[in-house]
Protein backbone atom coordinates (compact mmCIF):
# COMPACT_ATOMS: atom_id res chain seq x y z
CA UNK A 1 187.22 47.17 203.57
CA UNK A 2 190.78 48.38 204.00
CA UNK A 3 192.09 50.80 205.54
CA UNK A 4 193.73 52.23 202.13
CA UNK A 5 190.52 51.77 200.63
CA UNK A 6 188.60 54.01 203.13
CA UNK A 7 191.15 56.66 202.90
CA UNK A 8 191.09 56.66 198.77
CA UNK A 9 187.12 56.79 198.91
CA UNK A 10 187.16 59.83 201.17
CA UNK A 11 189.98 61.73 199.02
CA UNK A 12 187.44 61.01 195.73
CA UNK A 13 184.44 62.57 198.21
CA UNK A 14 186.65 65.16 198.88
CA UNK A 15 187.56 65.82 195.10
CA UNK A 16 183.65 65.42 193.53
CA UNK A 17 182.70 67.96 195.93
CA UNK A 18 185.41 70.69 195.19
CA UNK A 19 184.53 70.09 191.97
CA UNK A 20 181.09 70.87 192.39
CA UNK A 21 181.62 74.13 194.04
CA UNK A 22 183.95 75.14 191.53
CA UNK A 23 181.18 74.71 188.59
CA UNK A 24 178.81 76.57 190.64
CA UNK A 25 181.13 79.64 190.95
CA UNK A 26 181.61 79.22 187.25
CA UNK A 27 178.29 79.51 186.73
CA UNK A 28 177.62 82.12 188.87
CA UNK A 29 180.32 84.33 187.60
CA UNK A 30 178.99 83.67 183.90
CA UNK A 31 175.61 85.68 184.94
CA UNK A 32 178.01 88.52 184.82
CA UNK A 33 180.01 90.77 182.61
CA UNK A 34 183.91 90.79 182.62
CA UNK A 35 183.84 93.74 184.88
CA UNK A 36 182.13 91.54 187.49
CA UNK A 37 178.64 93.18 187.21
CA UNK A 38 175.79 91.83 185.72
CA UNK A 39 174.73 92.31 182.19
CA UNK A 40 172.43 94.95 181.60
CA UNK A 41 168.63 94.83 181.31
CA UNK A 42 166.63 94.67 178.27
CA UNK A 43 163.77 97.64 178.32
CA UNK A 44 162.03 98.77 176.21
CA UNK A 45 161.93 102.73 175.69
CA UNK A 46 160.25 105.47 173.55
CA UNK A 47 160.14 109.17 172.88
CA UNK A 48 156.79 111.44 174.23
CA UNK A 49 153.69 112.29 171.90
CA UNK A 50 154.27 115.60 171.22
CA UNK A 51 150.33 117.01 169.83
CA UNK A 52 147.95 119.85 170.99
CA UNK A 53 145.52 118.65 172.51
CA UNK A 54 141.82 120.15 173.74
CA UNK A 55 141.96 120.33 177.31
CA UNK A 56 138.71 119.26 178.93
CA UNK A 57 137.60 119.82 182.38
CA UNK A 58 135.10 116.96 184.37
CA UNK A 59 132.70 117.22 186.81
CA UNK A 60 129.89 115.14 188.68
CA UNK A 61 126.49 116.09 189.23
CA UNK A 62 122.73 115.06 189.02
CA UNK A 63 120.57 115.39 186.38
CA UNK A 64 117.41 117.21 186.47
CA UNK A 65 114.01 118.05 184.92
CA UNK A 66 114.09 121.70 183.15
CA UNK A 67 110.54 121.93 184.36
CA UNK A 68 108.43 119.77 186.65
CA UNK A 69 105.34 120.48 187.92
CA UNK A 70 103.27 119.32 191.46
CA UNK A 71 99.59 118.95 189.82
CA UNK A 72 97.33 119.85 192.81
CA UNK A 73 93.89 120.76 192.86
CA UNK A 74 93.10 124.80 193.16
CA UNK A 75 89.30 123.78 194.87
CA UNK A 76 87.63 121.24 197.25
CA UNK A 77 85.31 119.06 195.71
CA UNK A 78 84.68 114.89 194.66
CA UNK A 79 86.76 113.91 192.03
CA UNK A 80 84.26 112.88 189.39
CA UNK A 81 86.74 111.73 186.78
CA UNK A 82 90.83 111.01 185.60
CA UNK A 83 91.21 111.31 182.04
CA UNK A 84 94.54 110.25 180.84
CA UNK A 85 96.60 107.77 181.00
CA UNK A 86 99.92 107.08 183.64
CA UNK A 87 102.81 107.57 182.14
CA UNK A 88 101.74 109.07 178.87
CA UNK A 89 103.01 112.10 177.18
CA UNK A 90 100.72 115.24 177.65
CA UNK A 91 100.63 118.34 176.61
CA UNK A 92 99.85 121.74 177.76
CA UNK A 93 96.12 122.26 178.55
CA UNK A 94 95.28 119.14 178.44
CA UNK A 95 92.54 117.89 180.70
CA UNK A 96 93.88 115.51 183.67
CA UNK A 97 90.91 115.94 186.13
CA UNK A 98 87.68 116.69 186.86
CA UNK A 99 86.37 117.89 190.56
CA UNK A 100 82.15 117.71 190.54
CA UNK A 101 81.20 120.93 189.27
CA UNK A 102 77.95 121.46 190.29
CA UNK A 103 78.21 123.16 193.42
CA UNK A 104 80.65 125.62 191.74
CA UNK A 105 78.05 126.41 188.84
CA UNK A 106 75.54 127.08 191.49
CA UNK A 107 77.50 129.64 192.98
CA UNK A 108 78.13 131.26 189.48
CA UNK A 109 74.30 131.11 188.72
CA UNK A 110 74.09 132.78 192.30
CA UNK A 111 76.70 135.67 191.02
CA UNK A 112 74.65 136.32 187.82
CA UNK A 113 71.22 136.61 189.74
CA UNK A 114 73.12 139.15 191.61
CA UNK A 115 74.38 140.86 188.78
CA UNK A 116 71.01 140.93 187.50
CA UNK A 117 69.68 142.91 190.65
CA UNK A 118 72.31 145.04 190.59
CA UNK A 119 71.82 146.22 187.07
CA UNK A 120 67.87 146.84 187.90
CA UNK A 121 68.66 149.14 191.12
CA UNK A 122 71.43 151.21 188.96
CA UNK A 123 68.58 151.50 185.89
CA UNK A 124 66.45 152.94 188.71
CA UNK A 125 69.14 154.98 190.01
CA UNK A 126 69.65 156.78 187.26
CA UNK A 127 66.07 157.11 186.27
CA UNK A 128 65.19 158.55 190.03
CA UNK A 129 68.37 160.79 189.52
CA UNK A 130 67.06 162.48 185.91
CA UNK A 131 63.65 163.27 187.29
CA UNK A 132 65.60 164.66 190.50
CA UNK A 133 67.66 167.24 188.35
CA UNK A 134 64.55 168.30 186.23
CA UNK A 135 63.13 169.00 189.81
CA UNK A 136 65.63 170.88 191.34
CA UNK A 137 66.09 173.00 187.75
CA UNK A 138 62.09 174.24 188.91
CA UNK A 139 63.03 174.57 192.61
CA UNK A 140 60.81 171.76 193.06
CA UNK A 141 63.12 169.78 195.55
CA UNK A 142 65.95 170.76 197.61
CA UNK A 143 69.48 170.18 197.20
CA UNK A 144 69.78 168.02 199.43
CA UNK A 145 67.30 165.45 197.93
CA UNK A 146 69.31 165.90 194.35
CA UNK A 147 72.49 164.91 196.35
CA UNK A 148 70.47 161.79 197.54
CA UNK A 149 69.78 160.66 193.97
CA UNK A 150 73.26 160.74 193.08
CA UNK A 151 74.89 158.79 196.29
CA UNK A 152 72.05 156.32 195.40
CA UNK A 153 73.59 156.01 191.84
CA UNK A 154 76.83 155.60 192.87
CA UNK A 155 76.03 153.04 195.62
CA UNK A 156 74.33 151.32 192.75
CA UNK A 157 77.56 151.25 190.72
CA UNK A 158 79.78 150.28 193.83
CA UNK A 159 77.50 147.50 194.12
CA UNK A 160 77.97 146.18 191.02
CA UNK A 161 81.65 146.23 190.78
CA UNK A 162 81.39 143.85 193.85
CA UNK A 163 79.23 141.97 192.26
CA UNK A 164 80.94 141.34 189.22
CA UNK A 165 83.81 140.63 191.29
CA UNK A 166 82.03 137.93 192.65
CA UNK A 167 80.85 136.47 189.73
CA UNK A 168 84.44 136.40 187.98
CA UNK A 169 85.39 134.44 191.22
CA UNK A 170 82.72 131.96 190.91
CA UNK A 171 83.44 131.44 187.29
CA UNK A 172 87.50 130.95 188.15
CA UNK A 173 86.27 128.11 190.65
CA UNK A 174 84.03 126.61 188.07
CA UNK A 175 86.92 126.66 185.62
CA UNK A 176 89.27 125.25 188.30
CA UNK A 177 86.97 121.86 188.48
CA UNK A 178 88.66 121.26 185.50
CA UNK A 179 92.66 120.38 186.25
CA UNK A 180 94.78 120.66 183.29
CA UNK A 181 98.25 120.25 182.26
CA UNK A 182 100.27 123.15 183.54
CA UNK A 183 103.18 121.83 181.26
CA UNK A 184 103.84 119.54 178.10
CA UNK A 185 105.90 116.45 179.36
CA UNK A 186 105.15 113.31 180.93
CA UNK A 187 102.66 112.23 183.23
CA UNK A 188 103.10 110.18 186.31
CA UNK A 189 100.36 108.24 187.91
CA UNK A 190 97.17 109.41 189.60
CA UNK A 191 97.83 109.61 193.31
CA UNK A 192 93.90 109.92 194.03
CA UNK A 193 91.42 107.72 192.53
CA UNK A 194 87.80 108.79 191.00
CA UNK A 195 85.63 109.19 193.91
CA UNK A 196 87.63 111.07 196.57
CA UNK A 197 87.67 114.34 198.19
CA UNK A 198 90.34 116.97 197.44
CA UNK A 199 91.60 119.63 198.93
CA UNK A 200 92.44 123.04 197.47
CA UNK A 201 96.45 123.23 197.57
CA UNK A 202 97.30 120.60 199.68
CA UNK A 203 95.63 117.52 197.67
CA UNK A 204 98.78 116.18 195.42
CA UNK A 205 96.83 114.67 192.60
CA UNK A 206 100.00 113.55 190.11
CA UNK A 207 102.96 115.44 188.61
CA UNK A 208 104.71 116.01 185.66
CA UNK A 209 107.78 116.59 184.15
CA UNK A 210 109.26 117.76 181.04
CA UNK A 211 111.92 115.63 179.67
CA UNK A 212 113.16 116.64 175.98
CA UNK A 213 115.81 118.68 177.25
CA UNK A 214 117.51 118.14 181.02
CA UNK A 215 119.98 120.05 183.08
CA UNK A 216 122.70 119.32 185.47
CA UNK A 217 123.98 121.39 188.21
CA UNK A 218 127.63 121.23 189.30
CA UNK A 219 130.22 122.87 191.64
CA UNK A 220 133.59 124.05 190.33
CA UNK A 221 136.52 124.75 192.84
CA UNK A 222 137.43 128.44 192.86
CA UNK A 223 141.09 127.38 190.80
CA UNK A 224 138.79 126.37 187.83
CA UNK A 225 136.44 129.43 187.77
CA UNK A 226 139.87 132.05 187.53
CA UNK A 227 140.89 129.80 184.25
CA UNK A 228 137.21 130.39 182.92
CA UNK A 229 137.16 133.78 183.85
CA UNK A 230 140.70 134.26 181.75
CA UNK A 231 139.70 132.84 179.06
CA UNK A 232 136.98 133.96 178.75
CA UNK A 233 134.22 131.18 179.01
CA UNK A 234 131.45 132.86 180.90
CA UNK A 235 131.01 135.99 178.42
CA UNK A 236 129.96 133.10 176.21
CA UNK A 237 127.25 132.11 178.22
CA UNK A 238 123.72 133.86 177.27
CA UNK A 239 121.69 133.27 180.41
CA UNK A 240 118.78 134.55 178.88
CA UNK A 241 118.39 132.95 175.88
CA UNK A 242 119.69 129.42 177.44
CA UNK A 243 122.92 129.49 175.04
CA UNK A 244 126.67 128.92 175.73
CA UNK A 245 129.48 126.75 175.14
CA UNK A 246 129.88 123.11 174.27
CA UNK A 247 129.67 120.55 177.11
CA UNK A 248 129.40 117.11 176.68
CA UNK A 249 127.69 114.62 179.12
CA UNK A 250 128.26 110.74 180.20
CA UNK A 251 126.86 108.29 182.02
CA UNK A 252 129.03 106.41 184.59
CA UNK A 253 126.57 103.40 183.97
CA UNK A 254 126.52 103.55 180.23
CA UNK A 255 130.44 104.41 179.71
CA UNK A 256 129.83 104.41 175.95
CA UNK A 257 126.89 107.12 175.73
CA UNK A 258 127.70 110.35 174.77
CA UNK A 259 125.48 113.33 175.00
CA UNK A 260 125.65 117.18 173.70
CA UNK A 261 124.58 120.12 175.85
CA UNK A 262 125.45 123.67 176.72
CA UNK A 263 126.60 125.62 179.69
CA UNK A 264 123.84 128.27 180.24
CA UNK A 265 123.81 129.71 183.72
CA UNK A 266 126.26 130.60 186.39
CA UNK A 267 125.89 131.66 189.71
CA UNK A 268 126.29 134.94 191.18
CA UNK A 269 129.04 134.21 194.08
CA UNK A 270 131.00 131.31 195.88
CA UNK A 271 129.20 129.02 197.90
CA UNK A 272 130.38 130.45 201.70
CA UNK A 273 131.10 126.77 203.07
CA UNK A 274 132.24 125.46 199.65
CA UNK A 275 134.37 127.95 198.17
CA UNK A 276 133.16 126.69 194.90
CA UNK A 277 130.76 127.89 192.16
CA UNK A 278 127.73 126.46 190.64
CA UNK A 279 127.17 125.90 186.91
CA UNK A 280 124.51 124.94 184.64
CA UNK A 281 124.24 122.70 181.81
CA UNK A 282 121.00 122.45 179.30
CA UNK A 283 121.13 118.47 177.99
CA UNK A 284 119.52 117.68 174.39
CA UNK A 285 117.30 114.49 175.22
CA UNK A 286 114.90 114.66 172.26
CA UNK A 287 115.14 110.43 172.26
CA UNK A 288 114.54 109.79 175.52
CA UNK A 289 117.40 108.18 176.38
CA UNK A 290 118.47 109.84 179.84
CA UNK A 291 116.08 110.12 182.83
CA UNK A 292 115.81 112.76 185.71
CA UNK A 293 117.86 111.98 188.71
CA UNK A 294 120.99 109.65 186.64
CA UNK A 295 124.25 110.45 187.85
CA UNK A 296 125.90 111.79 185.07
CA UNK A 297 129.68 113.64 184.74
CA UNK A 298 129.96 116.83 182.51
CA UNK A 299 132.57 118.06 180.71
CA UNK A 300 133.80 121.65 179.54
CA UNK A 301 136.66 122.84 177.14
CA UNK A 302 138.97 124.51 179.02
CA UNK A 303 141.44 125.44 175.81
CA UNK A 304 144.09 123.78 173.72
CA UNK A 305 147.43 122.74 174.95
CA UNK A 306 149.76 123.02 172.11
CA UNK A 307 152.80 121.09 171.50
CA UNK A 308 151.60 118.96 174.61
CA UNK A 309 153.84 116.49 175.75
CA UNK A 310 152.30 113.05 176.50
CA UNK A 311 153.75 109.82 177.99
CA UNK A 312 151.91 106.35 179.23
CA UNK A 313 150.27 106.93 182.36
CA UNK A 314 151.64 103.19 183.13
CA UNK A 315 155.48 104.92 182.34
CA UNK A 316 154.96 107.63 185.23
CA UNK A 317 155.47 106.31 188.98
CA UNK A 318 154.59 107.48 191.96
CA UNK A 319 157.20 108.02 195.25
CA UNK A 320 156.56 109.29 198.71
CA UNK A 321 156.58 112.91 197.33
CA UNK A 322 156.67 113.29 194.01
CA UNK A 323 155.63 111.55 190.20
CA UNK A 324 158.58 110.80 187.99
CA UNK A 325 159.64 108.78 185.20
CA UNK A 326 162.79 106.79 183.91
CA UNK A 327 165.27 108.08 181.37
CA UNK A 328 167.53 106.64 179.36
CA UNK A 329 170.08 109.16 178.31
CA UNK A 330 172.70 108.98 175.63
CA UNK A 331 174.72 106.76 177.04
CA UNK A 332 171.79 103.88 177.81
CA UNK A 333 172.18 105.05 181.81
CA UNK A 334 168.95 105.23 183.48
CA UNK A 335 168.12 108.01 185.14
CA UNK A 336 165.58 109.27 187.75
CA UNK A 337 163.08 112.38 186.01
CA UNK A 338 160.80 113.90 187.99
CA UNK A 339 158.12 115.17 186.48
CA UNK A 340 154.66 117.39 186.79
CA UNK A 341 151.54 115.95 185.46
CA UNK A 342 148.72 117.11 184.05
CA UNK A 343 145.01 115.61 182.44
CA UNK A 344 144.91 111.94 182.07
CA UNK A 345 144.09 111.70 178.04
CA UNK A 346 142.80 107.87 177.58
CA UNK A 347 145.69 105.78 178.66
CA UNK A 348 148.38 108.43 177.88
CA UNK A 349 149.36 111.32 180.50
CA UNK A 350 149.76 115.05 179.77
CA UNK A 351 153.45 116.02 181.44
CA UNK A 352 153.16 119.99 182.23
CA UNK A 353 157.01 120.07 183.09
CA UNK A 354 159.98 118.16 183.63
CA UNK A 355 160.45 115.86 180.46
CA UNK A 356 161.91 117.10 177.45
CA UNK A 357 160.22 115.65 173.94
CA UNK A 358 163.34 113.93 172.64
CA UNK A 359 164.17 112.03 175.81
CA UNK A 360 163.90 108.67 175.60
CA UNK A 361 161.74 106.81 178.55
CA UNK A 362 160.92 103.53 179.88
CA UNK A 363 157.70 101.93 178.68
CA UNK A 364 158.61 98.43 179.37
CA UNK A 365 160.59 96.72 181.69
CA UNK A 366 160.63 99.24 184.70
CA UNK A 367 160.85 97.22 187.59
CA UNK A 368 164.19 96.04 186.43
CA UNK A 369 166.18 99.42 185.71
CA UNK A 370 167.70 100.33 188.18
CA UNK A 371 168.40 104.32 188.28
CA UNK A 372 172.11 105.44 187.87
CA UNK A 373 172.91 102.01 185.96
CA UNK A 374 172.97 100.90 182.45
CA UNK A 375 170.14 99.39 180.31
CA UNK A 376 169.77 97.49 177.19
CA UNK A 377 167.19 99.74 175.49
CA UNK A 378 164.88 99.27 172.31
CA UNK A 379 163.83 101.94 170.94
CA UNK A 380 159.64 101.69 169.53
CA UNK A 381 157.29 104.85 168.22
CA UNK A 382 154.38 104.99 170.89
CA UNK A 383 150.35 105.32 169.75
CA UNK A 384 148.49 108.01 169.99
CA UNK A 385 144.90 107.01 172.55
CA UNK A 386 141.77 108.45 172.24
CA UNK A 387 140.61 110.51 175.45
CA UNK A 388 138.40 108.88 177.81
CA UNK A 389 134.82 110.11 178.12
């Protein structure tokens, strides 16, 4: 090759190149506007829910038996028999157990003899006391003898209280062979089999527990219990009659149950390490479908929040300090809102302050607006969510 020919193939390199370059600035320069910025984003944007809306407060806590009952045996003795069956539904005064009677029937037919003897020494008291006055009316005997007669009566008659005493006592023990149901409810299995001795108090022979209507205890923080105090939730709450307002109950573990109750007690004072109060909820479970000891969350109506304003909870962000939202404003500049939030309503978030209801805010597209610059915005109508239980 040439010398020319080198020198022309180098100037065409040269030339392809600088071409190149030049398209890529073209293209580069076309991503933006004739003002040298970029075009502005496309988001999509939409005006708050403005609603009331019932205001509900939630809570965690345990539920509970409204009345459970430790069967134990009230005297020593052989259990001679078990007459139901585990897990069955029983009802009050129904018989559970039987402890071998016999030695407690003895002790009644022991009482009665006594009784018996009792009666015959107060018949002859008496009699020995009649002839005694007759006597002394005819100075026959002293006074002394006439005063005899009549501490012999009443000895008589102190004797017989006792022994009466003891014969009701003997006949409680007899009736305490037989261990009934203290409660309706339901029965859990025999923890001592046919055959074995008890013990009086201490013998734990099955229990039961009562499960057509539960309860659930929870704490409130001090902040809650001044809103209930203003308005004015615990003068609904009839402690003695086991009335008050609505609550309604769920099931972390069965999101879609829902279950109606009411809040019937409160306590007295602030737990001293806690600061918080404890509240009571009565639980309708006439079908059964909830069991003692379930996690469960409650929830209370505070009061209605009218002309609420309500926003996406996926529109509001979250900085090192505080929760905002972005704005379009009349001239389709986005803007930086911050905002206070309130209760979380299904997927849409009560704003207490900061957001007016005709503003217009991002729904879609945040992560490209950029605040202080312009946006491309579409205006849609957003839908109204149903709270989360």
């Amino acid at each position: 090759m040439s010398k020319t020919s080198s020198n022309h193939t180098s100037i065409f390199t040269l030339g392809a190149l600088a071409l190149g370059s030049a398209l890529l600035m073209s293209g580069c320069s076309g991503e933006k506007n004739s003002a040298g910025q970029r075009p502005a984003p496309e988001v999509i944007v939409a005006k708050p829910i403005v609603k009331t809306v019932e205001i509900w407060n939630r809570y965690s806590g345990d539920l509970a038996p409204i009345e459970a009952v430790d069967v134990r045996a009230r005297v020593n003795g052989y259990l001679e028999s078990v007459n139901f069956t585990e897990g069955q539904k029983v009802e009050e005064g129904d018989l559970l157990f039987v402890i071998d009677p016999r030695p407690y029937q003895a002790l009644v037919d022991s009482a009665k003899s006594t009784v018996k003897d009792v009666e015959a020494r107060i018949s002859l008291a008496k009699s020995n006391l009649s002839r005694a006055k007759e006597l002394h009316a005819a100075n026959a005997i002293s006074k002394e003898v006439l005063d005899t007669r009549q501490s012999e009566l009443l000895s008589a008659e102190a004797a017989m209280m006792h022994a009466q005493a003891q014969l009701r006592e003997a006949e409680l023990n007899l009736g305490f062979t037989q261990v009934r149901a203290p409660i309706s409810g339901m029965v859990s299995e025999r923890l001592v089999d046919r055959g074995n001795l008890v013990n009086a108090n201490t013998t734990l022979l099955t229990t039961i527990v009562r499960r057509d209507t539960l309860q659930i205890h929870f704490d409130i923080p001090e902040r809650d219990m001044i809103s209930f105090i203003k308005n004015g939730l615990f003068e609904r709450v009839d402690q003695q009659n086991r009335k008050g307002p609505p609550v309604e109950v769920t099931i972390p573990q069965d999101p879609g149950s829902l279950h109606k109750g009411e809040l019937t007690y409160f306590d007295n004072r602030l737990g001293k390490d806690t600061a918080s109060l404890t509240l009571r909820a009565d639980i309708d479970n006439a079908d059964g479908k909830l069991m003692p000891g379930q996690n469960a969350r409650v929830r209370i109506r505070m009061a209605d929040h009218k002309d609420a304003v309500l926003v996406p909870e996926t529109a509001v962000g979250t900085d090192l300090v505080d929760r905002y939202v972005r704005v379009v404003d009349k001239d389709n500049v986005v803007r930086y809102r911050k905002v206070n939030v309130g209760q979380l309503l299904g997927k849409l978030r009560v704003i207490d302050s900061g957001l007016a209801p005709d503003e217009r805010i991002i729904v879609v597209g945040m992560q490209k607006a950029t605040f202080d610059r312009p946006a491309k915005p579409t205006e849609k109508t957003l839908e109204e969510d149903k709270p989360a239980q």
